[in-house]
C-alpha atoms as a PDB file:
ATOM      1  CA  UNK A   1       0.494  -9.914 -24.737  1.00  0.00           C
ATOM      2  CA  UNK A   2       3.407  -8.627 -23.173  1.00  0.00           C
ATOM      3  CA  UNK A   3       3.363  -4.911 -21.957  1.00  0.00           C
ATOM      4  CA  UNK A   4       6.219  -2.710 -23.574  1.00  0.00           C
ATOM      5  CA  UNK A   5       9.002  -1.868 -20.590  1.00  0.00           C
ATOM      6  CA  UNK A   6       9.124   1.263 -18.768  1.00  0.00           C
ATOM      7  CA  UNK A   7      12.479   1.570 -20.979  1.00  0.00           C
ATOM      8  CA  UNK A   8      10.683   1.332 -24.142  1.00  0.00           C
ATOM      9  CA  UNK A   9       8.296   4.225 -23.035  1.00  0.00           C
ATOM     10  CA  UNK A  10      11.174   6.935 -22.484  1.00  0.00           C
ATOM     11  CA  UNK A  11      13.127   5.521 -25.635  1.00  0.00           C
ATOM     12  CA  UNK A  12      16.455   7.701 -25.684  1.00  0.00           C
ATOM     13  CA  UNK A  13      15.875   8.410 -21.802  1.00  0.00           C
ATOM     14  CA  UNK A  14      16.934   5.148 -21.063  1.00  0.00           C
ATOM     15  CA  UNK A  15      20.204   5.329 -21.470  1.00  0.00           C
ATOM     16  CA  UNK A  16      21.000   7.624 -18.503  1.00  0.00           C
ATOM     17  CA  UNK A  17      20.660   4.328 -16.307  1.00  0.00           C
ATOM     18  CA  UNK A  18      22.765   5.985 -13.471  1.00  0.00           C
ATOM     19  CA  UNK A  19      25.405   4.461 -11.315  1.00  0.00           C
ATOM     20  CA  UNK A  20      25.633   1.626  -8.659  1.00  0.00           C
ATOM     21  CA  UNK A  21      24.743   2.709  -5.146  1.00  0.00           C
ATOM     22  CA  UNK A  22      24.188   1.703  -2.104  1.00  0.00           C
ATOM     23  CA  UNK A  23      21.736   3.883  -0.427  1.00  0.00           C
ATOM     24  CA  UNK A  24      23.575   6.044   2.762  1.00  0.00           C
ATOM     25  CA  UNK A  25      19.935   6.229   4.544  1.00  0.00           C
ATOM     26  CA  UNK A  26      19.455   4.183   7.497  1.00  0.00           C
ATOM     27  CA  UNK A  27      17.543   1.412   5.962  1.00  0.00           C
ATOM     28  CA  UNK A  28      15.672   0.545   9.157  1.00  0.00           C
ATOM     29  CA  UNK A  29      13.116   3.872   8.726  1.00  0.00           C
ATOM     30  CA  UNK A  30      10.029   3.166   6.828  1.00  0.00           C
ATOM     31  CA  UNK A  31      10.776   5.307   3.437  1.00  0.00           C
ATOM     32  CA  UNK A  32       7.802   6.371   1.168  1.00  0.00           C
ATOM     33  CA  UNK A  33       7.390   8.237  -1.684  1.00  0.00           C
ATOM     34  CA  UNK A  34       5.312   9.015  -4.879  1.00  0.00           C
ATOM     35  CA  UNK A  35       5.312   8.430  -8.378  1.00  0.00           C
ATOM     36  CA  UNK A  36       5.557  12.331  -9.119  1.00  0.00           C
ATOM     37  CA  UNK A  37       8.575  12.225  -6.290  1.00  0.00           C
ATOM     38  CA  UNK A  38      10.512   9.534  -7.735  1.00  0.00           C
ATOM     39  CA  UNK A  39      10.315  10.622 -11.379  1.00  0.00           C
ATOM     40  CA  UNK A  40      11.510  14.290 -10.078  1.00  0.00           C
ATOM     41  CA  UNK A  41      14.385  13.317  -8.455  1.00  0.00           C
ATOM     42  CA  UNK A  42      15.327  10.177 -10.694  1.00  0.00           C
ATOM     43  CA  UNK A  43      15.111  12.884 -13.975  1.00  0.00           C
ATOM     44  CA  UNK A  44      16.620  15.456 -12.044  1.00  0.00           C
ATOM     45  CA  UNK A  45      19.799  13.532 -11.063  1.00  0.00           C
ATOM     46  CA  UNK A  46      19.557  12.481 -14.998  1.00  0.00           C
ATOM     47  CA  UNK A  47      20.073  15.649 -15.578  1.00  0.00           C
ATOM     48  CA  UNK A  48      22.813  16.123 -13.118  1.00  0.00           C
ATOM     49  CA  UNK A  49      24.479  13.582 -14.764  1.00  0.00           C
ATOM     50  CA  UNK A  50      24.037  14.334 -18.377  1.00  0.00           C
ATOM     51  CA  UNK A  51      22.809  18.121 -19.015  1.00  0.00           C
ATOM     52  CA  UNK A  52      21.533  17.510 -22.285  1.00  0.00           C
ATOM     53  CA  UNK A  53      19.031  15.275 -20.296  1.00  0.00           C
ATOM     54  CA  UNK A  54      15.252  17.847 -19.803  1.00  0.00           C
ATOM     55  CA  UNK A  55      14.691  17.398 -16.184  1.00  0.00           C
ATOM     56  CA  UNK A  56      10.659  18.301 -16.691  1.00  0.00           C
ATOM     57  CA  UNK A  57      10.500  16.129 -20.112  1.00  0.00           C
ATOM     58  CA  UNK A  58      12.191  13.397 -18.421  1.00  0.00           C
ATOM     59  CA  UNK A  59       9.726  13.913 -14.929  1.00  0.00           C
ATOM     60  CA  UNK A  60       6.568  13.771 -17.456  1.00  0.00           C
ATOM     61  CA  UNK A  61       7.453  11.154 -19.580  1.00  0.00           C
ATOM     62  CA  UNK A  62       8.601   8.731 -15.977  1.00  0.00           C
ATOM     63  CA  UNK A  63       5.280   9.982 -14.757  1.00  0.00           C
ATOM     64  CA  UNK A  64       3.373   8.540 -17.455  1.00  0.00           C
ATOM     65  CA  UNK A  65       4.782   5.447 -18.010  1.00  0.00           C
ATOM     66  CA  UNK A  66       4.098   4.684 -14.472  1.00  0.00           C
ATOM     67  CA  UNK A  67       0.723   5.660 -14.369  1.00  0.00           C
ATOM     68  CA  UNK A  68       0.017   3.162 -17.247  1.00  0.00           C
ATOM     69  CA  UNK A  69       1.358   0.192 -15.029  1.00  0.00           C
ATOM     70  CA  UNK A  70      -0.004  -1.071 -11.960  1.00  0.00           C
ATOM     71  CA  UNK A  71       1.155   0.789  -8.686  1.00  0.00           C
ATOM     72  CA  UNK A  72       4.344   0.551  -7.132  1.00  0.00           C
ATOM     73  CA  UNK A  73       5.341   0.338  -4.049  1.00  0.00           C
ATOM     74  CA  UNK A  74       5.796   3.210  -2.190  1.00  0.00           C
ATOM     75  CA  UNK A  75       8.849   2.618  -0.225  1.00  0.00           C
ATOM     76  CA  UNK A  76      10.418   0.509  -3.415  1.00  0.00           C
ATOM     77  CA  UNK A  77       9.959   3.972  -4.816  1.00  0.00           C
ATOM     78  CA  UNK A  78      11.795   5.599  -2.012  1.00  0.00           C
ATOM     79  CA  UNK A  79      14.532   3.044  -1.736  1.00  0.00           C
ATOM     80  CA  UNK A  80      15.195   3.390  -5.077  1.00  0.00           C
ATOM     81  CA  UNK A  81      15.036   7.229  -5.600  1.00  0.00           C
ATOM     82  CA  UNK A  82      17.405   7.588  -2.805  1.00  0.00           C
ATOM     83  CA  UNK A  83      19.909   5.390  -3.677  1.00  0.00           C
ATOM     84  CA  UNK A  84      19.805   6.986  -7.399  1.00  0.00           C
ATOM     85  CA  UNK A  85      20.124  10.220  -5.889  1.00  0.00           C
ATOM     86  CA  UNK A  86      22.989   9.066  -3.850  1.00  0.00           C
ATOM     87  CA  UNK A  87      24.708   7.777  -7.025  1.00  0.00           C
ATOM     88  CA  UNK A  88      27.787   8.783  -9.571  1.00  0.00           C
ATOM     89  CA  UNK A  89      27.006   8.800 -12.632  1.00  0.00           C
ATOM     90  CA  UNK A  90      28.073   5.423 -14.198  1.00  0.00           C
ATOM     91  CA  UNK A  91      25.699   3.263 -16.011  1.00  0.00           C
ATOM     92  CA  UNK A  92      23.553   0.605 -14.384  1.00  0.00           C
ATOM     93  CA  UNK A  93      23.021   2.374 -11.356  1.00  0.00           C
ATOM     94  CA  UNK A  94      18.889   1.962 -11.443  1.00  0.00           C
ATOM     95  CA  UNK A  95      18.859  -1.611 -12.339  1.00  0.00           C
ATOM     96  CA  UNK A  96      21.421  -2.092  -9.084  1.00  0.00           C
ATOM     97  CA  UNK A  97      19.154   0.520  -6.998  1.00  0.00           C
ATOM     98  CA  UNK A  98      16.036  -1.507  -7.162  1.00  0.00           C
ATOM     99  CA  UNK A  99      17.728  -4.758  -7.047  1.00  0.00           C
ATOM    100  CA  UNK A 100      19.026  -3.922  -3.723  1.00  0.00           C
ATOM    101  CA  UNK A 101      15.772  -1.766  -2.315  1.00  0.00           C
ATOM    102  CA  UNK A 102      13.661  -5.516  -3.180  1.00  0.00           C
ATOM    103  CA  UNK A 103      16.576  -6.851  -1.033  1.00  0.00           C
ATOM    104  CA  UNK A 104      15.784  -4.624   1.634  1.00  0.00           C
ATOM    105  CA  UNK A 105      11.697  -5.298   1.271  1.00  0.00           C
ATOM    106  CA  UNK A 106       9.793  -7.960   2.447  1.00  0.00           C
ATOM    107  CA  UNK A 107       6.594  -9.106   0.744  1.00  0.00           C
ATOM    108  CA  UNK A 108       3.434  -7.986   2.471  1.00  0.00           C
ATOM    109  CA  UNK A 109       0.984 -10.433   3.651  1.00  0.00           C
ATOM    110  CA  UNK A 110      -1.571 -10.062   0.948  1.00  0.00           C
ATOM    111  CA  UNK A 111       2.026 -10.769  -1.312  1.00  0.00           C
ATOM    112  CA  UNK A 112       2.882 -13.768   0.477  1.00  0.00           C
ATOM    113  CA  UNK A 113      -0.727 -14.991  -0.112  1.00  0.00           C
ATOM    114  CA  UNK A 114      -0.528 -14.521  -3.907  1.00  0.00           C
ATOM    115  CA  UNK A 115       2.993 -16.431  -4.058  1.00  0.00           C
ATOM    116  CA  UNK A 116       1.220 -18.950  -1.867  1.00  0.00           C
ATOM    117  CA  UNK A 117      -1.561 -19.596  -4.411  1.00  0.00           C
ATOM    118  CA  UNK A 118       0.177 -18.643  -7.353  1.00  0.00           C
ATOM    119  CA  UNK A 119       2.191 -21.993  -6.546  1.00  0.00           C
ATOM    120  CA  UNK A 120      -0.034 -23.702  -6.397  1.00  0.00           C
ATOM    121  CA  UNK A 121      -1.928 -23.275  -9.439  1.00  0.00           C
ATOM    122  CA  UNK A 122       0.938 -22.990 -10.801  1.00  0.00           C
ATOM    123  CA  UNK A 123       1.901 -26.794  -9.958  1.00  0.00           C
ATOM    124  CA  UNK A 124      -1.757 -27.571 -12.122  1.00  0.00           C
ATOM    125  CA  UNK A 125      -0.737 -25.655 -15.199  1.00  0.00           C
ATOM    126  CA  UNK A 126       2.843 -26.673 -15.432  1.00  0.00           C
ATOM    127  CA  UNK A 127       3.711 -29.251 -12.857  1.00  0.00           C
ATOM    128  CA  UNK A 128       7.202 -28.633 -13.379  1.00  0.00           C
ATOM    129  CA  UNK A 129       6.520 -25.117 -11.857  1.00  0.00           C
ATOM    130  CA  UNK A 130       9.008 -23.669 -14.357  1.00  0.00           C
ATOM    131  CA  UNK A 131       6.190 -21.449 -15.935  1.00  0.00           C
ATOM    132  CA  UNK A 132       5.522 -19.666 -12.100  1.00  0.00           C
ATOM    133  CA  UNK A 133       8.300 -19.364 -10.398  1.00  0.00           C
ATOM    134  CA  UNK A 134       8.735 -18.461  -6.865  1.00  0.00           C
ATOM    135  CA  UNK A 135      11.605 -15.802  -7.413  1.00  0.00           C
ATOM    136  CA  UNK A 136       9.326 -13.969 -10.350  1.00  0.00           C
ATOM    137  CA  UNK A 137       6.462 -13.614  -7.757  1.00  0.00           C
ATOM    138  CA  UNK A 138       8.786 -12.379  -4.647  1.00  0.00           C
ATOM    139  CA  UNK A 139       9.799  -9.930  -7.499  1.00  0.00           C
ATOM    140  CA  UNK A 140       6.496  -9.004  -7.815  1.00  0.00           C
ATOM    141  CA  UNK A 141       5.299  -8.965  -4.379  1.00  0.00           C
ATOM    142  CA  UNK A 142       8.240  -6.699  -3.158  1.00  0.00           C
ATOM    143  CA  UNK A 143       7.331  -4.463  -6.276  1.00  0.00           C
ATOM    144  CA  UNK A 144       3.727  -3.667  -6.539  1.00  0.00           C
ATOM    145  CA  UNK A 145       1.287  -2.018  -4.125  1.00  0.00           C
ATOM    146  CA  UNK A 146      -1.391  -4.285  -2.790  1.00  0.00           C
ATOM    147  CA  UNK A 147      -4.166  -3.560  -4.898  1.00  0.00           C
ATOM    148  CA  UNK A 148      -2.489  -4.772  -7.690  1.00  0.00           C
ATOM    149  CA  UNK A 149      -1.696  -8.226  -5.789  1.00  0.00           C
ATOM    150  CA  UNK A 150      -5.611  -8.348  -5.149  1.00  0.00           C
ATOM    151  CA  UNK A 151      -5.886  -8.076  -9.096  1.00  0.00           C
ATOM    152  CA  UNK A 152      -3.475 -10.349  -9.918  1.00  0.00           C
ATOM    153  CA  UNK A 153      -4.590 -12.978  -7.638  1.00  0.00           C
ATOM    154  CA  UNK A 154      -8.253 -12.990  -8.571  1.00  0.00           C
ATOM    155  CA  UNK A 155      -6.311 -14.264 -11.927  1.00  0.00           C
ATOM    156  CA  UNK A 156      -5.599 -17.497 -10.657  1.00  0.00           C
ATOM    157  CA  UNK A 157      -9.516 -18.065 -11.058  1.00  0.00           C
ATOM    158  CA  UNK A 158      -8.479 -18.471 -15.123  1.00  0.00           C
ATOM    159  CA  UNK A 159      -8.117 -21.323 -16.906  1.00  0.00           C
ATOM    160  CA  UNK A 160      -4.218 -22.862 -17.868  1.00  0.00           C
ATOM    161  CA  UNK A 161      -5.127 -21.248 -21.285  1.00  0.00           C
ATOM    162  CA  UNK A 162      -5.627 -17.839 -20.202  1.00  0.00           C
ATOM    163  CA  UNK A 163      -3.769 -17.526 -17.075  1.00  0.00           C
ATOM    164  CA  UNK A 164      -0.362 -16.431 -17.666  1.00  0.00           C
ATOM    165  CA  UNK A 165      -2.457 -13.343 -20.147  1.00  0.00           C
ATOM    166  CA  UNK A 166      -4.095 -12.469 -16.989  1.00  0.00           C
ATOM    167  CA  UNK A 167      -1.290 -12.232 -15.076  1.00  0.00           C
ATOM    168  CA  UNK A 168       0.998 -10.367 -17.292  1.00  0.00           C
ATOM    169  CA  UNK A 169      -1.979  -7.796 -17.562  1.00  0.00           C
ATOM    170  CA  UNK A 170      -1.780  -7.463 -13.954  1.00  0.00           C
ATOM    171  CA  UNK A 171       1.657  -7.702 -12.974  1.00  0.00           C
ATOM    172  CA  UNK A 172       3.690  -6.634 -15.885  1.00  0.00           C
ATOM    173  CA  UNK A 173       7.400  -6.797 -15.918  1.00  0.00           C
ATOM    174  CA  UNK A 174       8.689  -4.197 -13.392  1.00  0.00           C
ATOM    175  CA  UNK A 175      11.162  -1.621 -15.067  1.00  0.00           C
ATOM    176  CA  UNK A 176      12.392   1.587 -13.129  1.00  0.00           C
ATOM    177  CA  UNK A 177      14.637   3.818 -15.526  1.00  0.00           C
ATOM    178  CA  UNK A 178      14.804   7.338 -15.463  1.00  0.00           C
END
């Protein structure tokens, strides 16, 4: 069963997607931030944009949605906060933000691992591979912390039958919308 979006959680939030952006930090520094960081300055510059937007209901609403998904990567947080905060107001600019921070990432090793094996089983369940695709699992290895990798992995101990379940419980669809 598919997870509902982060969208879906903050219903009429989501359509203060902010502008396109390219962040003006220099993209070589090792950025990091928190759930509670991002939400704050993703709903404030919500705000900023629309005032009819609740900076605090927007913050508490982000902050739960996340904490019901698997953890994100702290500097794909960072990247992305930035570049929102560095935004106009125009829609789309979230979508655009995170696109380019998982430009900007690299997987980590324990990531590269999982899109290793996930390949590979992969190949047994659907040997056209078109079920497990590489791209979908860079996604998710540039988006989620570690731990949740570790989870997800230990999946590929499932049968065919039950696999893709597993991993949809452990690396749902990744949605950042303030």
């Amino acid at each position: 069963m598919k997870q509902p979006s982060f969208r879906h959680w903050l219903g009429p939030f989501a359509v203060l997607v902010l502008a396109a952006c390219s962040s003006a930090t220099d993209e070589r520094s090792p950025l990091t931030s928190t759930t509670e960081d991002y939400c704050q300055r993703a709903c404030v510059k919500a705000h900023a944009c629309k005032d009819t937007t609740d900076a605090t209901e927007c913050s508490s609403a982000c902050r739960s949605s996340l904490a019901a998904q698997p953890p994100l990567r702290s500097d794909l947080l960072a990247y992305v906060a930035t570049c929102i905060e560095n935004s106009t107001c125009a829609s789309g600019s979230t979508v655009k933000c995170t696109s380019e921070a998982r430009a900007q990432l690299a997987a980590s090793d324990i990531g590269k691992k999982f899109c290793t094996a996930l390949l590979a089983a992969g190949t047994t369940c659907d040997a056209s591979g078109a079920s497990y695709p590489e791209s979908s699992c860079l996604i998710a290895a540039k988006s989620y912390e570690d731990e949740a990798l570790k989870v997800a992995h230990a999946c590929l101990t499932e049968s065919c039958s039950t696999l893709s379940a597993c991993l949809a419980r452990a690396i749902p669809d990744v949605m950042l919308l303030p």
